[in-house]
C-alpha atoms as a PDB file:
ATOM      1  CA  UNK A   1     106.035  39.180 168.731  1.00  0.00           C
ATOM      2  CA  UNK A   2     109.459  38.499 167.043  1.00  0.00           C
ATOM      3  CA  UNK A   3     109.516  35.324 169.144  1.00  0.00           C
ATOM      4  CA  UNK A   4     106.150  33.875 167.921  1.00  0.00           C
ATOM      5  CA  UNK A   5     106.999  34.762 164.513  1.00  0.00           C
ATOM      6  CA  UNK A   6     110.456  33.165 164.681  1.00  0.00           C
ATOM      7  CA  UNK A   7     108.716  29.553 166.266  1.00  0.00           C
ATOM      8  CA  UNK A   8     106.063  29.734 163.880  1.00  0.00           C
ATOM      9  CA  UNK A   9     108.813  29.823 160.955  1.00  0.00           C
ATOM     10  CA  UNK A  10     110.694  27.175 162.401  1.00  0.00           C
ATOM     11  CA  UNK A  11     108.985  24.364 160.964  1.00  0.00           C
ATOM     12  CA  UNK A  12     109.177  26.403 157.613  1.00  0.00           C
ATOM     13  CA  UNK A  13     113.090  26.444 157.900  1.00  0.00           C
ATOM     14  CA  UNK A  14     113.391  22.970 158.895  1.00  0.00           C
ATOM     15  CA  UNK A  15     111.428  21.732 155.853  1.00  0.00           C
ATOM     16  CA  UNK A  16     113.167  23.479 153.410  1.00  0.00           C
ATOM     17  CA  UNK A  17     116.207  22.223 154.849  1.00  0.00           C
ATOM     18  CA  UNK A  18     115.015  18.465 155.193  1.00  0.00           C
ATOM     19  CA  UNK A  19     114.054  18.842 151.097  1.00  0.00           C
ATOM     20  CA  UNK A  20     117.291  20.301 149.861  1.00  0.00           C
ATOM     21  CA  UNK A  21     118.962  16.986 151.726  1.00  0.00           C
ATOM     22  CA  UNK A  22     116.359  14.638 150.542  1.00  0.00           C
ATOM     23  CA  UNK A  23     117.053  16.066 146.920  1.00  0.00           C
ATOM     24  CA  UNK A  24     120.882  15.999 146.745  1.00  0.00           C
ATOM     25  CA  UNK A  25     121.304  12.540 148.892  1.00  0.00           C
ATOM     26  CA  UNK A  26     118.368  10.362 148.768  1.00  0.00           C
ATOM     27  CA  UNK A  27     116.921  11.033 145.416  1.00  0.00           C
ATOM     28  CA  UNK A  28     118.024   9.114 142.511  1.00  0.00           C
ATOM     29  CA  UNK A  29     119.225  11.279 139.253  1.00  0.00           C
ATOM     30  CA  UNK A  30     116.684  13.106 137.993  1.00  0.00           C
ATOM     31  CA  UNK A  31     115.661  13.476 134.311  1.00  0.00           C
ATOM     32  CA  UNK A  32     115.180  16.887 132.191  1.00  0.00           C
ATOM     33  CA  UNK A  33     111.699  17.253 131.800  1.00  0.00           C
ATOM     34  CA  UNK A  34     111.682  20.158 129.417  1.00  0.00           C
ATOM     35  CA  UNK A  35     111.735  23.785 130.091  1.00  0.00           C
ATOM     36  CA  UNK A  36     107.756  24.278 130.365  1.00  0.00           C
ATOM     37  CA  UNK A  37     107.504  21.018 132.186  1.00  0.00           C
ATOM     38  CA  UNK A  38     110.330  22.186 134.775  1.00  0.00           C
ATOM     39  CA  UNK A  39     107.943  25.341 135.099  1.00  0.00           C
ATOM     40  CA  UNK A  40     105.279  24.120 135.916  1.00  0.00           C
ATOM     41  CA  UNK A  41     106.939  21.145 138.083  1.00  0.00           C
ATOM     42  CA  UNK A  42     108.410  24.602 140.351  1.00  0.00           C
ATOM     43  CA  UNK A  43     105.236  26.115 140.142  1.00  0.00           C
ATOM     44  CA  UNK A  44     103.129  22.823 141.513  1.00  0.00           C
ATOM     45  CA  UNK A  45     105.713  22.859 144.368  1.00  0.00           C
ATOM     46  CA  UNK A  46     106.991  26.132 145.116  1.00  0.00           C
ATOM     47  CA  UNK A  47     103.584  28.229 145.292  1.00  0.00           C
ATOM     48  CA  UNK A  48     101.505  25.610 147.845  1.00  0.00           C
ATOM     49  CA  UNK A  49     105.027  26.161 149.965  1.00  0.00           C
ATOM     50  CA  UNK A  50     104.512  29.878 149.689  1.00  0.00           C
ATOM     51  CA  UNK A  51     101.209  29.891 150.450  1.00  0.00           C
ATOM     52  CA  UNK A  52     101.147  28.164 153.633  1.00  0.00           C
ATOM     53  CA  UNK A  53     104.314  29.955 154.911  1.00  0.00           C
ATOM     54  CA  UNK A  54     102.203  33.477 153.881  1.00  0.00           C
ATOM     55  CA  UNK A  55      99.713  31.927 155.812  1.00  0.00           C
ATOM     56  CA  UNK A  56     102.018  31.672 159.137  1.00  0.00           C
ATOM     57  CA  UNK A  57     103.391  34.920 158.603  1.00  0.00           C
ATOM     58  CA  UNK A  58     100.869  37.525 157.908  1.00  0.00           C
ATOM     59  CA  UNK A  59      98.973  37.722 160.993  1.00  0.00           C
ATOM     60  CA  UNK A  60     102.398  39.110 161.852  1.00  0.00           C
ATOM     61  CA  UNK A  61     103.246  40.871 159.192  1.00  0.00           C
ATOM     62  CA  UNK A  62      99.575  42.718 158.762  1.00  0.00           C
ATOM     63  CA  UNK A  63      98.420  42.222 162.674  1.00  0.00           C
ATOM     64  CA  UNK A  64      95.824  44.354 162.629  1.00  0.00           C
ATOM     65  CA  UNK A  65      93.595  41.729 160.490  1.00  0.00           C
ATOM     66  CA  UNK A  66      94.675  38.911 162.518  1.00  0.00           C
ATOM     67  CA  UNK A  67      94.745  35.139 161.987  1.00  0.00           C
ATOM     68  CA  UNK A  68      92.629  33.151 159.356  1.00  0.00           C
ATOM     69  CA  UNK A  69      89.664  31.904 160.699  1.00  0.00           C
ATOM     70  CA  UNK A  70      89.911  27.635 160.980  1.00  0.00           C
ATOM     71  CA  UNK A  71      87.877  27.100 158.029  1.00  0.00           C
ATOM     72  CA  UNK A  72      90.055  28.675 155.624  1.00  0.00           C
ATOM     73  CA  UNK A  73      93.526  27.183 157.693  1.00  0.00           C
ATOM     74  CA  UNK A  74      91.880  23.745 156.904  1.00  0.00           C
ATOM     75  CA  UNK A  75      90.932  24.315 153.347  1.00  0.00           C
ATOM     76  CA  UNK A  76      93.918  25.824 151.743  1.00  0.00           C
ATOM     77  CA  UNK A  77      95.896  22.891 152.005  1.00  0.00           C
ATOM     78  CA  UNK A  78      93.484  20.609 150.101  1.00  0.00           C
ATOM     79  CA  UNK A  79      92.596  23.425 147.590  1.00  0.00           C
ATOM     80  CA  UNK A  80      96.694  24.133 146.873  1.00  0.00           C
ATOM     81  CA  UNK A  81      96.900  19.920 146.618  1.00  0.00           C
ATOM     82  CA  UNK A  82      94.498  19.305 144.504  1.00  0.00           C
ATOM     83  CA  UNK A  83      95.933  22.841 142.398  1.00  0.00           C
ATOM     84  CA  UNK A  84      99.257  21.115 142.204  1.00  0.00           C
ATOM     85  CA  UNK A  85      97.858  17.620 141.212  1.00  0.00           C
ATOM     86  CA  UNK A  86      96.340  19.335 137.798  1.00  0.00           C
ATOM     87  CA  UNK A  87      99.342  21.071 137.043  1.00  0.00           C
ATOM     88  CA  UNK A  88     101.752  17.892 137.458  1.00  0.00           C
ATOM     89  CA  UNK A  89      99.265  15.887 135.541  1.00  0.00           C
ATOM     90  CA  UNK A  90      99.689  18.034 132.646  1.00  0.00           C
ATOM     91  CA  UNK A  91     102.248  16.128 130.274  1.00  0.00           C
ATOM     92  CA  UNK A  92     105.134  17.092 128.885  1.00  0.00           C
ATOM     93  CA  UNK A  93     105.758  17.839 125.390  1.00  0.00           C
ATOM     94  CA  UNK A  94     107.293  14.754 123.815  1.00  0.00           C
ATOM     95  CA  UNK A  95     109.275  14.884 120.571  1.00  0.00           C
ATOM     96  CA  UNK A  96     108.227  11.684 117.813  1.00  0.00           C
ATOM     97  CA  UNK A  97     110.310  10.831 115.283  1.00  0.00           C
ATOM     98  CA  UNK A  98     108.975   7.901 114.400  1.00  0.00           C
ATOM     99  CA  UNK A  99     106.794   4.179 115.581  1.00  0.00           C
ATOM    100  CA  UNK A 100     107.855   3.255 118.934  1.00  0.00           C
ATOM    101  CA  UNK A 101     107.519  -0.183 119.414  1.00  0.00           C
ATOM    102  CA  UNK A 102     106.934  -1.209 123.343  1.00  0.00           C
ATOM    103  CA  UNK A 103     105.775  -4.738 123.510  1.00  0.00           C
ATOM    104  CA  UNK A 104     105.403  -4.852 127.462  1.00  0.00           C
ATOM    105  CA  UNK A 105     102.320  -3.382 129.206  1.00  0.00           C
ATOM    106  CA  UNK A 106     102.065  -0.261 130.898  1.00  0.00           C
ATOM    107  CA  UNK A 107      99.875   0.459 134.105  1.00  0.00           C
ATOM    108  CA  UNK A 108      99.593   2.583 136.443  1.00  0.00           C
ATOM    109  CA  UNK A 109     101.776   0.557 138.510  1.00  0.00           C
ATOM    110  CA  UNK A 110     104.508   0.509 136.060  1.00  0.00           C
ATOM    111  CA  UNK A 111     105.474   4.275 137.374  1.00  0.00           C
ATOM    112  CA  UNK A 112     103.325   4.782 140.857  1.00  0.00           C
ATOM    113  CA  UNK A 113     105.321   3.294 143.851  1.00  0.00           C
ATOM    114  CA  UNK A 114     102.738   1.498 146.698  1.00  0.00           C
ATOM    115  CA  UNK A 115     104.617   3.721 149.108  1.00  0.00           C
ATOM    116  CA  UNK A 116     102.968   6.607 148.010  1.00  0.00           C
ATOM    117  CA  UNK A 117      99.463   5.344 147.611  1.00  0.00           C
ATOM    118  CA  UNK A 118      99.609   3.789 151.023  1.00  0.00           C
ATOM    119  CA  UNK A 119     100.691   6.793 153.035  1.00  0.00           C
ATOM    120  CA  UNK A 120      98.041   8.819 150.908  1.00  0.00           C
ATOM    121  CA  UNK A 121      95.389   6.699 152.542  1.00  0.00           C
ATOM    122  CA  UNK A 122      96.694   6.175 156.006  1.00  0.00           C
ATOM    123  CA  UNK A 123      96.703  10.089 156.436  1.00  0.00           C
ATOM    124  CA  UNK A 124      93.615  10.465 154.932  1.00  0.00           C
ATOM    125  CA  UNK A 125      92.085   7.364 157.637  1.00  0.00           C
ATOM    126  CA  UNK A 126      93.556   9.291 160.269  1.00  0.00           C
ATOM    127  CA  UNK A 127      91.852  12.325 159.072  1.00  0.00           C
ATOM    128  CA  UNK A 128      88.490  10.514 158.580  1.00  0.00           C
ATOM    129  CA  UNK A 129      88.856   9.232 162.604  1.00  0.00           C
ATOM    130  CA  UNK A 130      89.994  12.923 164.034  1.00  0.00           C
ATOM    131  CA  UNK A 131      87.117  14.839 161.985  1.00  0.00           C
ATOM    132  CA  UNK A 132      84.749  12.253 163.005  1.00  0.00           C
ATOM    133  CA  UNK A 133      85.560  12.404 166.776  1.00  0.00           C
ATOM    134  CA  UNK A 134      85.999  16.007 166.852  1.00  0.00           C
ATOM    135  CA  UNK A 135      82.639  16.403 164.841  1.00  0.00           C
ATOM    136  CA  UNK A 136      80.810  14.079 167.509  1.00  0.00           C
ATOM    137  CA  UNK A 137      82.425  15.729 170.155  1.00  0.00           C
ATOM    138  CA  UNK A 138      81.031  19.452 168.808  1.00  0.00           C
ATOM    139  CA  UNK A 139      77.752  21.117 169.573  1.00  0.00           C
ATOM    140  CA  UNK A 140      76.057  24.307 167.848  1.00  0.00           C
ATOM    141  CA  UNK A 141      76.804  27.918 168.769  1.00  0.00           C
ATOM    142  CA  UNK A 142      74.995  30.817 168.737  1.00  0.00           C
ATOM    143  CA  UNK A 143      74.848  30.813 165.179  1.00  0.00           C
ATOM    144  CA  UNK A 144      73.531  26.922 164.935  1.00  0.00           C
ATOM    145  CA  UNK A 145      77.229  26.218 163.569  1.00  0.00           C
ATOM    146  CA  UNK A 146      79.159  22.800 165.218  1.00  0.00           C
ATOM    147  CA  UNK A 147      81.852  24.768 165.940  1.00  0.00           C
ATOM    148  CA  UNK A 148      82.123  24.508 169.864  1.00  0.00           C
ATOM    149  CA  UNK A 149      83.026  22.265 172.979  1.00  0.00           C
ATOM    150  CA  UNK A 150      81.592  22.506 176.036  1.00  0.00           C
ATOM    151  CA  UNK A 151      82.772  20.566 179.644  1.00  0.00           C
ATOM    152  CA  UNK A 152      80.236  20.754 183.013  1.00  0.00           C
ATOM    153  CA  UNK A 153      81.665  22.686 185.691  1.00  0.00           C
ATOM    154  CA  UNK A 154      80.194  20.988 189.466  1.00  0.00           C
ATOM    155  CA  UNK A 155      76.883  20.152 189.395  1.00  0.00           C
ATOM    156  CA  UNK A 156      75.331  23.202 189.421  1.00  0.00           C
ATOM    157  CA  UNK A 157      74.851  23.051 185.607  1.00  0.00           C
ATOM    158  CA  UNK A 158      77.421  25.582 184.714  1.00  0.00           C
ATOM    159  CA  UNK A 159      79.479  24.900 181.469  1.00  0.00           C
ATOM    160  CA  UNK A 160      82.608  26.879 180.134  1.00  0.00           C
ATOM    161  CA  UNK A 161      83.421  26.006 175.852  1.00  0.00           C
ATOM    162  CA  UNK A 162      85.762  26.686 173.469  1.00  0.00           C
ATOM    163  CA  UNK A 163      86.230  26.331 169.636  1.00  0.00           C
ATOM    164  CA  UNK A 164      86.504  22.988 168.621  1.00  0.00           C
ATOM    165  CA  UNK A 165      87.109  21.549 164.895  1.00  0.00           C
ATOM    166  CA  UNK A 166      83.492  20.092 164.617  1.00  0.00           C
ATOM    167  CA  UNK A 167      80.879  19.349 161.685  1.00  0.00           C
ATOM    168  CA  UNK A 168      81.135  22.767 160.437  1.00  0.00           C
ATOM    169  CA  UNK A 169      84.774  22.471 159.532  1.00  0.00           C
ATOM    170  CA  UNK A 170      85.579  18.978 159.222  1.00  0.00           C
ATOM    171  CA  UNK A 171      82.353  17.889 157.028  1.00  0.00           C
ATOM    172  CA  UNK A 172      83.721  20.918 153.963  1.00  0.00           C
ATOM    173  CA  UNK A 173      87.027  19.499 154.897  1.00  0.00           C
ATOM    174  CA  UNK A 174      86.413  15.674 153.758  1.00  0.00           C
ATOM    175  CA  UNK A 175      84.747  16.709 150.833  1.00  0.00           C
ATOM    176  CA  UNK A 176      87.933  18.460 150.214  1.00  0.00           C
ATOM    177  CA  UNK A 177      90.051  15.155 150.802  1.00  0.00           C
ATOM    178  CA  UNK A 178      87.834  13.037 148.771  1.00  0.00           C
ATOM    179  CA  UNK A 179      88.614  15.480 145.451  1.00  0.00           C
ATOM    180  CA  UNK A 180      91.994  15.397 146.160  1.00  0.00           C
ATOM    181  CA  UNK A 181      92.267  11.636 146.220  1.00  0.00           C
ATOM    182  CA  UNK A 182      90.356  11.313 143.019  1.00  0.00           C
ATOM    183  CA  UNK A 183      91.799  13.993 141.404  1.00  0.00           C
ATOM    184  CA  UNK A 184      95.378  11.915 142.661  1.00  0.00           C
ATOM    185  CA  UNK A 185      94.118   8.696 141.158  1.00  0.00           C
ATOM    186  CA  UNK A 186      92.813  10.591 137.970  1.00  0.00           C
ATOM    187  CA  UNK A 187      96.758  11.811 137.486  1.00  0.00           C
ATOM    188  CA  UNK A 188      97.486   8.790 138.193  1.00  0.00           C
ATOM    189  CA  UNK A 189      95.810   6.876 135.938  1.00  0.00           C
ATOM    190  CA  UNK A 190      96.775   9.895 132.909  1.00  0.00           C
ATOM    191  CA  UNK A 191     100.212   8.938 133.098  1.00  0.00           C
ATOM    192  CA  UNK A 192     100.518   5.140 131.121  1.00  0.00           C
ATOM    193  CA  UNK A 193      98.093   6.676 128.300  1.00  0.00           C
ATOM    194  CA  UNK A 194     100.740   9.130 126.068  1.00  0.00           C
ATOM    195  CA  UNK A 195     102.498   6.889 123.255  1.00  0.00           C
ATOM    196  CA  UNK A 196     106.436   6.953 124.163  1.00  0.00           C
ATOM    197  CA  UNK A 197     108.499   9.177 123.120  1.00  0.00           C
ATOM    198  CA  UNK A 198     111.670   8.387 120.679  1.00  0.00           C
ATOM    199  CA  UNK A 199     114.036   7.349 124.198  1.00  0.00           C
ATOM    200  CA  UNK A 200     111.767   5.061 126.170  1.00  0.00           C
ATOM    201  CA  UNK A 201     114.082   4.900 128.911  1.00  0.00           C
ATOM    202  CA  UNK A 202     114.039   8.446 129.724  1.00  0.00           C
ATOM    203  CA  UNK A 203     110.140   8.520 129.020  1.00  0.00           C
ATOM    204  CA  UNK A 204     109.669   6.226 131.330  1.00  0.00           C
ATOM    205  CA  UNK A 205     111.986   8.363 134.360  1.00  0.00           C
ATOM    206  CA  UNK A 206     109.868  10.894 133.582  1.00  0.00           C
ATOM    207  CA  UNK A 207     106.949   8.995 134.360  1.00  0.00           C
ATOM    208  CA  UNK A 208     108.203   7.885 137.203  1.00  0.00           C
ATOM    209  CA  UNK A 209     109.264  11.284 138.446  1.00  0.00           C
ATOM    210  CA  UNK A 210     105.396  12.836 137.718  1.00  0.00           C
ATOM    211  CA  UNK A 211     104.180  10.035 139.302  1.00  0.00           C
ATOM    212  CA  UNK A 212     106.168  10.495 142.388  1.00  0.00           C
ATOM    213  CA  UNK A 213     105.725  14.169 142.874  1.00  0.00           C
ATOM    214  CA  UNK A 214     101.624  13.548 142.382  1.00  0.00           C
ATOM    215  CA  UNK A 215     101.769  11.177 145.009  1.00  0.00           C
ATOM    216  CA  UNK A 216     104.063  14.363 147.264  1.00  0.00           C
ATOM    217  CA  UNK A 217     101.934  16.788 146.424  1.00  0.00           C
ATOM    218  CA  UNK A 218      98.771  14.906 147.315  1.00  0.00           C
ATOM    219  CA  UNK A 219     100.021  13.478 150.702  1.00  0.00           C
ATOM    220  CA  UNK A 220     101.891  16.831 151.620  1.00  0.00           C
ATOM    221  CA  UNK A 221      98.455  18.151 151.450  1.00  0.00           C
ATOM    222  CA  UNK A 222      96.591  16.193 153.372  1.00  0.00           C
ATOM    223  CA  UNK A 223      99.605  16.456 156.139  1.00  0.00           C
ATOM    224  CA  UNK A 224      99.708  19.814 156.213  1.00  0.00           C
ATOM    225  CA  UNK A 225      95.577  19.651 156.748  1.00  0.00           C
ATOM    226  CA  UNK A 226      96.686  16.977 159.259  1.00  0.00           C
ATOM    227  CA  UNK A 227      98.449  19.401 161.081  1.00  0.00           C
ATOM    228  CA  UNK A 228      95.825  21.957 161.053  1.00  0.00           C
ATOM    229  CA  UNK A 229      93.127  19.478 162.632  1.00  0.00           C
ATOM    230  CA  UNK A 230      95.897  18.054 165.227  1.00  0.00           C
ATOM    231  CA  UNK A 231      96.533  21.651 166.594  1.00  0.00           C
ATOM    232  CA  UNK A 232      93.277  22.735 166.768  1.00  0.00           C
ATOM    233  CA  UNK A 233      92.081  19.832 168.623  1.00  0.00           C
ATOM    234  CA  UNK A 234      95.518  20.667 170.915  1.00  0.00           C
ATOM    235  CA  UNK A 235      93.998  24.012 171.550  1.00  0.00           C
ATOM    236  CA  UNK A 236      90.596  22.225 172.647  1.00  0.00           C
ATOM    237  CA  UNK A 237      92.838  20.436 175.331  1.00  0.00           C
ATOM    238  CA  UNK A 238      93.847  23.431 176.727  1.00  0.00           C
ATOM    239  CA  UNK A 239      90.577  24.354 177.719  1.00  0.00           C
ATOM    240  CA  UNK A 240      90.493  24.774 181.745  1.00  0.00           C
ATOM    241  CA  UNK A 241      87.243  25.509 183.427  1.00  0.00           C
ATOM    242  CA  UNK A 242      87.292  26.478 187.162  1.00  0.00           C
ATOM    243  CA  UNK A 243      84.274  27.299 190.014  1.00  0.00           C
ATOM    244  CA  UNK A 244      84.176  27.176 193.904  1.00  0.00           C
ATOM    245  CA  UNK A 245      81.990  24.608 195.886  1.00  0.00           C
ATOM    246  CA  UNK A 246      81.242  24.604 199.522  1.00  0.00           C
ATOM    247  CA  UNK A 247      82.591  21.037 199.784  1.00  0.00           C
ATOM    248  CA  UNK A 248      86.052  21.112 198.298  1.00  0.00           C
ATOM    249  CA  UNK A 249      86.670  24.601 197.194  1.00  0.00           C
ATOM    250  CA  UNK A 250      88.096  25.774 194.406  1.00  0.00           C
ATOM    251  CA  UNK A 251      87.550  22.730 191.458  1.00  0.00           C
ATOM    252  CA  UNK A 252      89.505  22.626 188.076  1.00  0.00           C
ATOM    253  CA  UNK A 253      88.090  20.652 185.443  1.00  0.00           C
ATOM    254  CA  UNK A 254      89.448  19.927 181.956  1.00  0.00           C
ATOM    255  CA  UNK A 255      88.628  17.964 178.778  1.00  0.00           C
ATOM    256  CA  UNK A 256      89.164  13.853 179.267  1.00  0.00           C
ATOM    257  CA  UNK A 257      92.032  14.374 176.313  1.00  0.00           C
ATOM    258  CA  UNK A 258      93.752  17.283 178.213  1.00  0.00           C
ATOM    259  CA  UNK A 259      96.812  15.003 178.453  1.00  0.00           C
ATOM    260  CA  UNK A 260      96.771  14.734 174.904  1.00  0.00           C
ATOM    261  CA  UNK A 261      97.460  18.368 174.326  1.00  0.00           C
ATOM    262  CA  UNK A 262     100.969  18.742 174.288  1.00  0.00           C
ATOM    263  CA  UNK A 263     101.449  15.557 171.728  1.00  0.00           C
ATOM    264  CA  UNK A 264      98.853  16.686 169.675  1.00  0.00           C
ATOM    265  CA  UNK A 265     100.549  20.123 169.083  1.00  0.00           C
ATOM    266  CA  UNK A 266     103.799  18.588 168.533  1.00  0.00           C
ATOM    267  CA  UNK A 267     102.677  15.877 166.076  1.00  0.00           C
ATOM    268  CA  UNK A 268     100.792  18.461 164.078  1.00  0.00           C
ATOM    269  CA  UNK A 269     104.137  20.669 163.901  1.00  0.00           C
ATOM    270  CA  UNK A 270     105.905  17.332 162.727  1.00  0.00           C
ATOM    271  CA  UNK A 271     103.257  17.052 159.736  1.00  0.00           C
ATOM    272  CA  UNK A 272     103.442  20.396 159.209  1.00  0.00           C
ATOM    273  CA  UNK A 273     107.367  20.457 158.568  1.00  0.00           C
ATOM    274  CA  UNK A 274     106.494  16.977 156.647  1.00  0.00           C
ATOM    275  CA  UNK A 275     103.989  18.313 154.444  1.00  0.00           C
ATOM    276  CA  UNK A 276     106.106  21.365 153.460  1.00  0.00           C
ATOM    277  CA  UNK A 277     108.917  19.503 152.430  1.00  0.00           C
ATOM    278  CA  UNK A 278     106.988  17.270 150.461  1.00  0.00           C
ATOM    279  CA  UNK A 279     106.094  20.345 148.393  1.00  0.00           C
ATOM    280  CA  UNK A 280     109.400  21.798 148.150  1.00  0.00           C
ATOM    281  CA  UNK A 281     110.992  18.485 146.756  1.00  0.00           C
ATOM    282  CA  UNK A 282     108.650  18.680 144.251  1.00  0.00           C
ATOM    283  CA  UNK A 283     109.912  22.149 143.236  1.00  0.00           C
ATOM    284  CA  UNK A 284     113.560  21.054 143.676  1.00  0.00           C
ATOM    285  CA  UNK A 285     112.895  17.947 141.773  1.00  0.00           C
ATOM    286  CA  UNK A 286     112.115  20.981 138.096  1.00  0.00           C
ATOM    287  CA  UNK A 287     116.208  21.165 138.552  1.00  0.00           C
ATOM    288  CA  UNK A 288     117.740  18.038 136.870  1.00  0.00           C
ATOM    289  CA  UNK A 289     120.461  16.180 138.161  1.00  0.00           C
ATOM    290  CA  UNK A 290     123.849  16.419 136.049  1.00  0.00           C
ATOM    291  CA  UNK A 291     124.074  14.819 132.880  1.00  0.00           C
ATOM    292  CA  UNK A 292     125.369  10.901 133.513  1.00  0.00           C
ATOM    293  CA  UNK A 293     127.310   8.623 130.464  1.00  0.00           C
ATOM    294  CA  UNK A 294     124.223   6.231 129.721  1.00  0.00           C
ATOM    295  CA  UNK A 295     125.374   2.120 129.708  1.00  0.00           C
ATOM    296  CA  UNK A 296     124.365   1.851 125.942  1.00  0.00           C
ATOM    297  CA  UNK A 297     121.689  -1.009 125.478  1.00  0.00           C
ATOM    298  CA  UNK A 298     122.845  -4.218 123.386  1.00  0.00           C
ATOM    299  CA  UNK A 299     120.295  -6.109 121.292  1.00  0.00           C
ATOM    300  CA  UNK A 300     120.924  -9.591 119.682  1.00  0.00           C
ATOM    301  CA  UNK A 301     119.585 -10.974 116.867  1.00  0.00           C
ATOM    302  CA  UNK A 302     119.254 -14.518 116.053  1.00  0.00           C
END
């Protein structure tokens, strides 16, 4: 049991670890946000993080109630995501002294990078084509649910099945996705509506730094539902159904994507470990990086 628990942590450990280095090497200096702001910036990372580790570790900890059932492993994700995006779209409190005067036009693109909206849509396509497959793939059980798989065994009509994530998880699960990419583009689009504060430079790293950790919070969501969905379907692989014929004995037969098993379960522990340290950057990112002499800005008048 302490073995399981210890490679079911792993890709816990490893995230953490991959955050702290993305957040003291490849991060550029961060700005203060504001003690509320940096609370609720650790609070929009750190708790999702939590969650889903609490979620690896109490079937162990408690194993007499066992492991969440698939429905709730493939909602919490979205449900912390979308959690997170509301409290990072909250702004912070801004201090005016005075008219600021900003003569060039703000957008959403002036703070959102293309990097995150494109890798917020490519996970969410490959989550569209996995549900979609696995859905078609699923039949009802014997409570009408989509939840199973099913492979013939000879041709005597005999059929072995296993849990599969079909209709009756995945279809919940999209509506999930789809509020978490609106609610995304909502925070999104929040951010170039505030007036500026009295230092427009800084107003606008902040900006850029809310923007940013929408964009992680929303994609380390739909990874870590990524990962979910990837090893379930890894667990449907494994599914080996056996019978005896007069002809050629003992038979074997296994799904046509049995070979895909083993990838499967590793590239959902690599989203996973992805989608966790997305989270925890976000909570790293509530610490600001040391105070830096600003190049003063020179103005000319004619």
């Amino acid at each position: 049991m302490l073995t399981i628990l210890l490679l079911a942590s792993a890709p816990i450990a490893v995230a953490a670890i991959v955050a702290i280095g993305i957040r003291l090497i490849n991060l550029p200096p961060l700005p203060r946000i504001g003690t509320p702001a940096s609370w609720l910036t650790a609070a929009a990372g750190g708790i999702p993080a939590l969650t889903m580790a609490a979620l690896v570790w109490f079937p162990f900890v408690v194993p007499p109630l066992g492991f969440f059932d698939l429905d709730v492993r493939s909602m919490a994700p979205l449900a912390l995501g979308i959690a997170a995006v509301v409290v990072l779209a909250i702004p912070p409190v801004t201090r005016h002294r005075g008219a600021v005067a900003q003569i060039s036009r703000r957008t959403i693109m002036s703070f959102v990078s293309v990097r995150w909206i494109i890798t917020a849509l490519a996970v969410a396509a490959i989550i569209v084509a996995l549900s979609v497959a696995a859905g078609n793939a699923s039949g009802r059980d014997e409570n009408g649910r989509y939840t199973t798989y099913t492979i013939s065994i000879g041709t005597t009509g005999t059929e072995m099945g296993t849990g599969i994530y079909g209709w009756h998880y995945s279809v919940p699960a999209l509506a999930g996705v789809t509020v978490l990419l609106v609610a995304t583009a909502g925070a999104w689009a929040l951010l170039p509506r505030p007036a500026w504060s009295d230092d427009i430079a800084h107003d606008s790293a902040v900006r850029r730094l809310r923007a940013a950790n929408t964009g992680r919070a929303a994609c380390g969501a739909l990874l870590i539902h990524l990962a979910v969905v990837l090893r379930s379907l890894a667990g449907t692989a494994s599914l080996i159904g056996s019978t005896t014929t007069t002809e050629l004995g003992a038979v074997s037969v296994t799904p046509p994507f049995a070979a895909l098993g083993p990838t499967l379960d590793w590239c959902g522990v690599i989203a996973l470990t992805a989608g966790l340290a997305m989270w925890i950057v976000i909570a790293l990112t509530a610490i600001p990086s040391p105070a830096r002499q600003l190049t003063p800005v020179t103005t000319s008048a004619s």
